[in-house]
PDB file of N, CA and C in Angstrom:
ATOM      1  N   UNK A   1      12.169  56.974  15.305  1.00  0.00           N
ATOM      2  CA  UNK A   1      11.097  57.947  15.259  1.00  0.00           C
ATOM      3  C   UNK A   1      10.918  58.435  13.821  1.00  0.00           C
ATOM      4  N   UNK A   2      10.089  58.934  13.471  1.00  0.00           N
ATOM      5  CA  UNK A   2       9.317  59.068  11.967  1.00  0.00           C
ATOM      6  C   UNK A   2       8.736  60.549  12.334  1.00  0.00           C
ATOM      7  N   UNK A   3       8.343  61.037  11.193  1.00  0.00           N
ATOM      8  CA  UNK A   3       7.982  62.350  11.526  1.00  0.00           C
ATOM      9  C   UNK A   3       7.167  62.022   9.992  1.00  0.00           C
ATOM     10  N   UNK A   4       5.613  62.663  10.254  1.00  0.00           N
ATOM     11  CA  UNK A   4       4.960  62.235   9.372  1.00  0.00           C
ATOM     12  C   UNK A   4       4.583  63.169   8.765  1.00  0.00           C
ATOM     13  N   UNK A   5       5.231  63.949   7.453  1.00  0.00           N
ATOM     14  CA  UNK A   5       4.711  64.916   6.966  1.00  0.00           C
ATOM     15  C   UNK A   5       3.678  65.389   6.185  1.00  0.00           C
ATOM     16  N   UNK A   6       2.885  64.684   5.982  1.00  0.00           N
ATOM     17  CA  UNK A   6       1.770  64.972   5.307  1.00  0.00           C
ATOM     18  C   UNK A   6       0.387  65.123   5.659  1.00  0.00           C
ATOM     19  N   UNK A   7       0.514  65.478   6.971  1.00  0.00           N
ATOM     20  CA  UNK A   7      -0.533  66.021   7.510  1.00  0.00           C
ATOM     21  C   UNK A   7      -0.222  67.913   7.130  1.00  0.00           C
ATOM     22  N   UNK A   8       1.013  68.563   7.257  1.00  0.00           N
ATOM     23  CA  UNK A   8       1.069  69.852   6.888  1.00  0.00           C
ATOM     24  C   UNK A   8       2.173  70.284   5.942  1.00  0.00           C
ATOM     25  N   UNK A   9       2.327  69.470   4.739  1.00  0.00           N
ATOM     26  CA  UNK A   9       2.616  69.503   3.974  1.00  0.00           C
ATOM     27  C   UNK A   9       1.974  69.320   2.933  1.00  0.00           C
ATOM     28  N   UNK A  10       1.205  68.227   2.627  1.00  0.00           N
ATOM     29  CA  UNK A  10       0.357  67.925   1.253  1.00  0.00           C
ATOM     30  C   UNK A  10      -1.099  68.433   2.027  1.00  0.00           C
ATOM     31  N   UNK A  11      -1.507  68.220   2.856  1.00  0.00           N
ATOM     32  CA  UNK A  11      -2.791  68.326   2.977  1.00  0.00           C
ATOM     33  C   UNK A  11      -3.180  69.423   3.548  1.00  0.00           C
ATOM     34  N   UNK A  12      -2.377  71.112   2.977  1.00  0.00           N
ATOM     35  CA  UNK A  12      -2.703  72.396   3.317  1.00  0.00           C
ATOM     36  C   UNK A  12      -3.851  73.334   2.799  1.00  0.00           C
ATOM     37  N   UNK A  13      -4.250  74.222   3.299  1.00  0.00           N
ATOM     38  CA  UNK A  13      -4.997  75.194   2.637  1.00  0.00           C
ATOM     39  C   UNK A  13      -4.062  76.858   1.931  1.00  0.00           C
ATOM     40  N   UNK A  14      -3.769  77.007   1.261  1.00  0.00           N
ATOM     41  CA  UNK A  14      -3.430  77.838   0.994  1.00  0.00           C
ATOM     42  C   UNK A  14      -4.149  79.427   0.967  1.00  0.00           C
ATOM     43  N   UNK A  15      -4.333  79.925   1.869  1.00  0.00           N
ATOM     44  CA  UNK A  15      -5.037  81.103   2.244  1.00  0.00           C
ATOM     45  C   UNK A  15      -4.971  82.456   1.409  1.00  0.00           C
ATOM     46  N   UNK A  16      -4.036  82.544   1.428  1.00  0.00           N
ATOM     47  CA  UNK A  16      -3.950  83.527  -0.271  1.00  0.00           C
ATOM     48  C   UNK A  16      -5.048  83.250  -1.396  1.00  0.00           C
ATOM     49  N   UNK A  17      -4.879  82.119  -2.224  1.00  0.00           N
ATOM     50  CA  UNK A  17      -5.503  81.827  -2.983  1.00  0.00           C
ATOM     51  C   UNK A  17      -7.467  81.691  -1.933  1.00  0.00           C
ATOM     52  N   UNK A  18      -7.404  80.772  -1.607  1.00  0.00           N
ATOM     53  CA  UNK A  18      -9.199  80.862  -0.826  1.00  0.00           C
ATOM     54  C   UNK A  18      -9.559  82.042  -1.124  1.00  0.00           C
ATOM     55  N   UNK A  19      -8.920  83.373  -0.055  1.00  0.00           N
ATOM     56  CA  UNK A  19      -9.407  84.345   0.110  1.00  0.00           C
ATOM     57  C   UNK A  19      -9.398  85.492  -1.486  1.00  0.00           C
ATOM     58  N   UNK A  20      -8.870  85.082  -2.211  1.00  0.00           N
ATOM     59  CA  UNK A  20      -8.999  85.447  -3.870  1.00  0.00           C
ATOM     60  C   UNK A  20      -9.898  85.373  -4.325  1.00  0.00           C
ATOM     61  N   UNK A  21     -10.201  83.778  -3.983  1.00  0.00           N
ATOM     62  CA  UNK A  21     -11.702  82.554  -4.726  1.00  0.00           C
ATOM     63  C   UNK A  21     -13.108  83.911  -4.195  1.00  0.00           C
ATOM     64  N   UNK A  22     -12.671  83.543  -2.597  1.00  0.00           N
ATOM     65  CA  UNK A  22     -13.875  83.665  -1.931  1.00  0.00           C
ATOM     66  C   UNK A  22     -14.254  85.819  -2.502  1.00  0.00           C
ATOM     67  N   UNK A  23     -13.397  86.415  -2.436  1.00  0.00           N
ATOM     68  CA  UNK A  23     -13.224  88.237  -2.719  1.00  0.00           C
ATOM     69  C   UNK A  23     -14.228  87.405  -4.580  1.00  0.00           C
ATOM     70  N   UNK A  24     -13.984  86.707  -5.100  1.00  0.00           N
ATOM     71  CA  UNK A  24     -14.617  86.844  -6.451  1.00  0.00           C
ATOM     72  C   UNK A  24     -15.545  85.781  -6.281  1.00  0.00           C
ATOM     73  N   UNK A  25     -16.035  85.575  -5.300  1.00  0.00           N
ATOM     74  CA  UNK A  25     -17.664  84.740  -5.541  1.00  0.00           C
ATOM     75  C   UNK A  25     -18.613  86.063  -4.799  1.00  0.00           C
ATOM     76  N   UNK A  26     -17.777  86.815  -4.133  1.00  0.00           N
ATOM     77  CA  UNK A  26     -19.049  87.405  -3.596  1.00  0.00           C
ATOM     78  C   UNK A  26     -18.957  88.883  -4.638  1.00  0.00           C
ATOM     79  N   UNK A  27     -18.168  89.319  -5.272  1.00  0.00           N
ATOM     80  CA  UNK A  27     -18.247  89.915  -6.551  1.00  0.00           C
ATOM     81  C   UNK A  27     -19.344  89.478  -7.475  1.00  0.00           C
ATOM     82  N   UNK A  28     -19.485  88.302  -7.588  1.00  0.00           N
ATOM     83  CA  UNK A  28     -20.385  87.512  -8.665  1.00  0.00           C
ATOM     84  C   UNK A  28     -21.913  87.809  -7.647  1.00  0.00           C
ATOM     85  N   UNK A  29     -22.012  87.713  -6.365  1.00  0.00           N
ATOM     86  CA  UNK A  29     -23.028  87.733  -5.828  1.00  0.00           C
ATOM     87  C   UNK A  29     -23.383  89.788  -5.515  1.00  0.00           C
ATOM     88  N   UNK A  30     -22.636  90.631  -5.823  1.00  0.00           N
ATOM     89  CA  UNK A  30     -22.990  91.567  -5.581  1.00  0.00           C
ATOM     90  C   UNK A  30     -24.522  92.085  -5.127  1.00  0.00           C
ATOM     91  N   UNK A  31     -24.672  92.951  -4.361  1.00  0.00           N
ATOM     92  CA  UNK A  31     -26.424  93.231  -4.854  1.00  0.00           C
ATOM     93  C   UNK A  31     -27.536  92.012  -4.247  1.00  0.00           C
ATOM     94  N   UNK A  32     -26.894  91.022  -4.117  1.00  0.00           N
ATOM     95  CA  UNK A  32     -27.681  89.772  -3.551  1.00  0.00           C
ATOM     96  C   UNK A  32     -27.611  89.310  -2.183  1.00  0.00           C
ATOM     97  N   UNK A  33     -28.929  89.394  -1.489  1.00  0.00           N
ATOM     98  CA  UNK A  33     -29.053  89.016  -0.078  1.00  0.00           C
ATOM     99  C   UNK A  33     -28.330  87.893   0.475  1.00  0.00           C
ATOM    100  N   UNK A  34     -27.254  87.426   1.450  1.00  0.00           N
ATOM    101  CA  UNK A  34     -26.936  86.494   1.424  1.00  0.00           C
ATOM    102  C   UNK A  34     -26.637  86.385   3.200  1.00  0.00           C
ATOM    103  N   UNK A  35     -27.813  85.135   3.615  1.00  0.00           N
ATOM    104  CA  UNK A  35     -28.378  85.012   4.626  1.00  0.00           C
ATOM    105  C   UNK A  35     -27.373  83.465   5.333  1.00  0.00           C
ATOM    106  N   UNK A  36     -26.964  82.920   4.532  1.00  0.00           N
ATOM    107  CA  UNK A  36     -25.860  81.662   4.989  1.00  0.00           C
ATOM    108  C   UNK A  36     -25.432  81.196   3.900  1.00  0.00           C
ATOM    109  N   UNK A  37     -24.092  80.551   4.091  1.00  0.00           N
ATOM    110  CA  UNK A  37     -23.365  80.082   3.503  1.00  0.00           C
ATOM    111  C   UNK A  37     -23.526  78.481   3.432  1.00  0.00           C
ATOM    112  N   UNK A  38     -23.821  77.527   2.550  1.00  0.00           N
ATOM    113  CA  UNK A  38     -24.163  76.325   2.991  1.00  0.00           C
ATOM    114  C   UNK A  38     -23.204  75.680   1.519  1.00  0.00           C
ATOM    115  N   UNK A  39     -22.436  74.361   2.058  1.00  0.00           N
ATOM    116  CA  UNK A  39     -21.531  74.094   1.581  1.00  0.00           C
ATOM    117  C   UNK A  39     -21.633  72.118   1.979  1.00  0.00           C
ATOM    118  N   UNK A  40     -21.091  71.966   1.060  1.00  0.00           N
ATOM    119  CA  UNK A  40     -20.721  70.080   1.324  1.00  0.00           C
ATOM    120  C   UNK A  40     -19.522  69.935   2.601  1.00  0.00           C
ATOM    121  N   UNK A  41     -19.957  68.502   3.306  1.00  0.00           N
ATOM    122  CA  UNK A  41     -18.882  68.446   4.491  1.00  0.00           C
ATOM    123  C   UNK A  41     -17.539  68.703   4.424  1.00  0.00           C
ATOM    124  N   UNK A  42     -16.847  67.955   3.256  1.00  0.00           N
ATOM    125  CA  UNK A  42     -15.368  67.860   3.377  1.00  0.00           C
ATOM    126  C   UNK A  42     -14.716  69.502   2.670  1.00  0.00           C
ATOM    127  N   UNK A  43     -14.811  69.018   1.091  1.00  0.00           N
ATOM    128  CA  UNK A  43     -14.114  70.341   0.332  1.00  0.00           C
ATOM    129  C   UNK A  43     -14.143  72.035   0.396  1.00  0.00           C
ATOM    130  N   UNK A  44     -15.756  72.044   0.735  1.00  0.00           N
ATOM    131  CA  UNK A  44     -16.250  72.998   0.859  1.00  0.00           C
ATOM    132  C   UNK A  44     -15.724  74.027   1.833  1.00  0.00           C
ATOM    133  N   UNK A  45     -15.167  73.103   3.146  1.00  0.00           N
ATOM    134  CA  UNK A  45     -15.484  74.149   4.244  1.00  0.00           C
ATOM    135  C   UNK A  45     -14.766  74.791   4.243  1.00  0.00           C
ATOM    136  N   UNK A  46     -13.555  75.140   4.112  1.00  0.00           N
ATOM    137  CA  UNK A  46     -12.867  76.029   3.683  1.00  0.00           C
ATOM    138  C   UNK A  46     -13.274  77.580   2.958  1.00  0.00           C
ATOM    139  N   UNK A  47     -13.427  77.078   1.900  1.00  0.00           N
ATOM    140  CA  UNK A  47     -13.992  78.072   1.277  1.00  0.00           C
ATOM    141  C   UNK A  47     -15.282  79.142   1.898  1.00  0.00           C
ATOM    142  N   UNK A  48     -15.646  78.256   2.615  1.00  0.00           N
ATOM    143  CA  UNK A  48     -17.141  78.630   3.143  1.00  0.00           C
ATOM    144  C   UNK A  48     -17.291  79.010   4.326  1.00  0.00           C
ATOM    145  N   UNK A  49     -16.205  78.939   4.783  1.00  0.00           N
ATOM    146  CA  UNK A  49     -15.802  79.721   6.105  1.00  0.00           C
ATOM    147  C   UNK A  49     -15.248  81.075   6.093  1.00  0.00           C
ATOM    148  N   UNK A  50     -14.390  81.178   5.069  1.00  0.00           N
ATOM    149  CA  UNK A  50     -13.929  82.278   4.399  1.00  0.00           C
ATOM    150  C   UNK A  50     -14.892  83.568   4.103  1.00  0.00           C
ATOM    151  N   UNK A  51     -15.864  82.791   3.220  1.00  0.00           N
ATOM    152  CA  UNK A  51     -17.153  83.364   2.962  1.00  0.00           C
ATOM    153  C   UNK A  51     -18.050  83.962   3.657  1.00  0.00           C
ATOM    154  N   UNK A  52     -18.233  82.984   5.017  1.00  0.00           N
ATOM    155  CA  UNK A  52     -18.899  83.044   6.313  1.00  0.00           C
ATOM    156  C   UNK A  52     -18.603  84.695   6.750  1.00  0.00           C
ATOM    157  N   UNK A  53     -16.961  84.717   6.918  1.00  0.00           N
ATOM    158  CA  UNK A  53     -16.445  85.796   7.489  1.00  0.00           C
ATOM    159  C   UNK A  53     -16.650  86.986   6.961  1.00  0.00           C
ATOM    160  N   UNK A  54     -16.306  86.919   5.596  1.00  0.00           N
ATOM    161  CA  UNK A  54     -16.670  87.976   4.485  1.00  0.00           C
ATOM    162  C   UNK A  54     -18.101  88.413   4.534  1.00  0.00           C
ATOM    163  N   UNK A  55     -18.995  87.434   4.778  1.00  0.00           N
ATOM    164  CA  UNK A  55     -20.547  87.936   4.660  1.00  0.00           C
ATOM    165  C   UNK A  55     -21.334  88.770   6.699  1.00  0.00           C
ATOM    166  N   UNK A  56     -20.318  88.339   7.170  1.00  0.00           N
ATOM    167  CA  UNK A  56     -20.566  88.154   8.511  1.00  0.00           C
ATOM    168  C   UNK A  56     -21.779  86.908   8.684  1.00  0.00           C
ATOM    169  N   UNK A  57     -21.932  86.024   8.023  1.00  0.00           N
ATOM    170  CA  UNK A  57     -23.124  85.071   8.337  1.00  0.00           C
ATOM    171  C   UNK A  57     -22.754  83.270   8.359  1.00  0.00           C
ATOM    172  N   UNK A  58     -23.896  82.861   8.942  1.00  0.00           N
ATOM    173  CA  UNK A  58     -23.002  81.760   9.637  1.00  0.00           C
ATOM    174  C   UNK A  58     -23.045  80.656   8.056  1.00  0.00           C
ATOM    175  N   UNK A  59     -22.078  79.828   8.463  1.00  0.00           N
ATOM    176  CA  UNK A  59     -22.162  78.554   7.513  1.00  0.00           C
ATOM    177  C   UNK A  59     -22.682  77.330   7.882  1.00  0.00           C
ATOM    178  N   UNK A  60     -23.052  76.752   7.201  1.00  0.00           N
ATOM    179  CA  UNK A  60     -23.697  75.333   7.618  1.00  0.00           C
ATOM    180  C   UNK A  60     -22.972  74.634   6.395  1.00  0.00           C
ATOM    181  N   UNK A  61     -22.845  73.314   7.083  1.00  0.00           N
ATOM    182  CA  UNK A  61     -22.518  72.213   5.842  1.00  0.00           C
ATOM    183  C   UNK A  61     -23.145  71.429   5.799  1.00  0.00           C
ATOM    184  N   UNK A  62     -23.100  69.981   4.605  1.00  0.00           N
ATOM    185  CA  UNK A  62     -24.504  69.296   4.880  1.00  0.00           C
ATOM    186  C   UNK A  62     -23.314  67.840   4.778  1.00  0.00           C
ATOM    187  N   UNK A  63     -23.965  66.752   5.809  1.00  0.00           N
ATOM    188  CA  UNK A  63     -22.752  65.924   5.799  1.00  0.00           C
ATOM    189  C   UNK A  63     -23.784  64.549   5.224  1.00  0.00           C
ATOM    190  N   UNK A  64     -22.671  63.913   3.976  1.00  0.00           N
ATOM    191  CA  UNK A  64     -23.129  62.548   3.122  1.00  0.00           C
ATOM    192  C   UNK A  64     -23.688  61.521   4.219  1.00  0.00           C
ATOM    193  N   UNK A  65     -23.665  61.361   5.021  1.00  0.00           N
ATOM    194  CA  UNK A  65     -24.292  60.345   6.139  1.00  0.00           C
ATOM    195  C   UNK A  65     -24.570  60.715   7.210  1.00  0.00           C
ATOM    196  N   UNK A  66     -25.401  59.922   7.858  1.00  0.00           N
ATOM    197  CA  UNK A  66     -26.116  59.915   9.468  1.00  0.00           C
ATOM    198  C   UNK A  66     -24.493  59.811  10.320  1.00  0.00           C
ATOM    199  N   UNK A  67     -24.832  60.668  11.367  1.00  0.00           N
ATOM    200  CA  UNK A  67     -23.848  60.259  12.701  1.00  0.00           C
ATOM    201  C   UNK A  67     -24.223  59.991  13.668  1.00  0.00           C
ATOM    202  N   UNK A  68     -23.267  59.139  14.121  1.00  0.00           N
ATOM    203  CA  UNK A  68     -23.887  58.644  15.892  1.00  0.00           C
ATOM    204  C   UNK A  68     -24.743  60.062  16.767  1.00  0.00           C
ATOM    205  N   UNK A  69     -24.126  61.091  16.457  1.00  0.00           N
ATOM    206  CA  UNK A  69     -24.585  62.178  17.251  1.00  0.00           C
ATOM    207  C   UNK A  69     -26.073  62.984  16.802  1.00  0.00           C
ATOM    208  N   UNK A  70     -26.380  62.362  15.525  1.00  0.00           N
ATOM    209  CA  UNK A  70     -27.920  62.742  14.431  1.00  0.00           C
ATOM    210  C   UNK A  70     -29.027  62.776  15.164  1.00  0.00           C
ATOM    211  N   UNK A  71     -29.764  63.629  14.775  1.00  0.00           N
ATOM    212  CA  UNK A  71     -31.106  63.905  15.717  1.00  0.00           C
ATOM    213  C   UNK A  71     -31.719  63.966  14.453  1.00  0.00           C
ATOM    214  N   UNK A  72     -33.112  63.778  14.866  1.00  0.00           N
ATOM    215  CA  UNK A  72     -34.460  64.272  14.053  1.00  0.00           C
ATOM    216  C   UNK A  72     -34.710  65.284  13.427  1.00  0.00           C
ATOM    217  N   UNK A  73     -34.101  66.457  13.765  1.00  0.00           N
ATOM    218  CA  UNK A  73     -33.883  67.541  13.237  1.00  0.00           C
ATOM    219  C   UNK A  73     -33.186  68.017  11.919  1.00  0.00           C
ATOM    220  N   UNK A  74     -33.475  67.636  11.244  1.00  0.00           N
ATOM    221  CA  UNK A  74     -32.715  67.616   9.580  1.00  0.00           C
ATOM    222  C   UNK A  74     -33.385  67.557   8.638  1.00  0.00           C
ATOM    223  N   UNK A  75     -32.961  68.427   7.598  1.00  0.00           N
ATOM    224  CA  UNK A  75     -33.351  68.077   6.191  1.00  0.00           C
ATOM    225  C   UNK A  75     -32.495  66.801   5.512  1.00  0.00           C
ATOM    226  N   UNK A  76     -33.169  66.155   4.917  1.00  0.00           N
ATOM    227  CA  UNK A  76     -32.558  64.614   3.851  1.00  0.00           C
ATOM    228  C   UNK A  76     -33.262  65.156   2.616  1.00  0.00           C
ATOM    229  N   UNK A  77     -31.950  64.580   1.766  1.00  0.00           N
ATOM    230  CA  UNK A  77     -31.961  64.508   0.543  1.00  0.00           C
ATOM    231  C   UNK A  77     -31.453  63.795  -0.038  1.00  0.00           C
ATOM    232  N   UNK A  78     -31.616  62.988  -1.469  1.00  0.00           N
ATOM    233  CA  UNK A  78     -30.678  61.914  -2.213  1.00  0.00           C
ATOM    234  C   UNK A  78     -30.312  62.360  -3.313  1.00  0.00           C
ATOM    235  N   UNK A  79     -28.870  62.341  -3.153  1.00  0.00           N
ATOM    236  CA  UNK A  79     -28.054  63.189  -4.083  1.00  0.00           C
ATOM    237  C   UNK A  79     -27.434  61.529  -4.494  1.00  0.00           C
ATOM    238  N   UNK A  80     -26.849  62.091  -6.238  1.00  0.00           N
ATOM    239  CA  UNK A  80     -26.194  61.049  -6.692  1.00  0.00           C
ATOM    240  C   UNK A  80     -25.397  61.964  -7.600  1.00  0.00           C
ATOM    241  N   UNK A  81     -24.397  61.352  -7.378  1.00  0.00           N
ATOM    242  CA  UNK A  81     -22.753  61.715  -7.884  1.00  0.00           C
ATOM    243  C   UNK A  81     -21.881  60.663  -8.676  1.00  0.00           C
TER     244      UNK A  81
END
């Protein structure tokens, strides 16, 4: 048997720090209406959930490809990185 540690070992969020990030982005946003949180699929969400909570408002992310589950309903855009 194997015990595979790097699912909660290397690949953690450290919550201390986020909630630092996130207390000084919305410092930077003081004074400014902020109606959702919208963030990239993978890195982002974290942060932007955090944010979510802090603002009381919901988050959306925007994901690099179509999914089996994709409807008509979407904004597209072509981003290059």
């Amino acid at each position: 048997n194997i015990l595979k540690v790097a699912n909660f070992l290397t690949r953690q969020i450290d919550i201390v720090i986020i909630r630092q990030i996130a207390h000084e982005i919305r410092r930077r946003f003081k004074g400014k209406q902020v109606d959702k949180i919208l963030t990239i699929e993978a890195s982002g969400i974290a942060m932007a959930t955090m944010l979510g909570d802090m603002y009381d408002v919901p988050v959306v992310f925007a994901k690099k490809g179509e999914t089996a589950n994709s409807t008509d309903d979407k904004y597209v855009s072509h981003a290059y990185s």
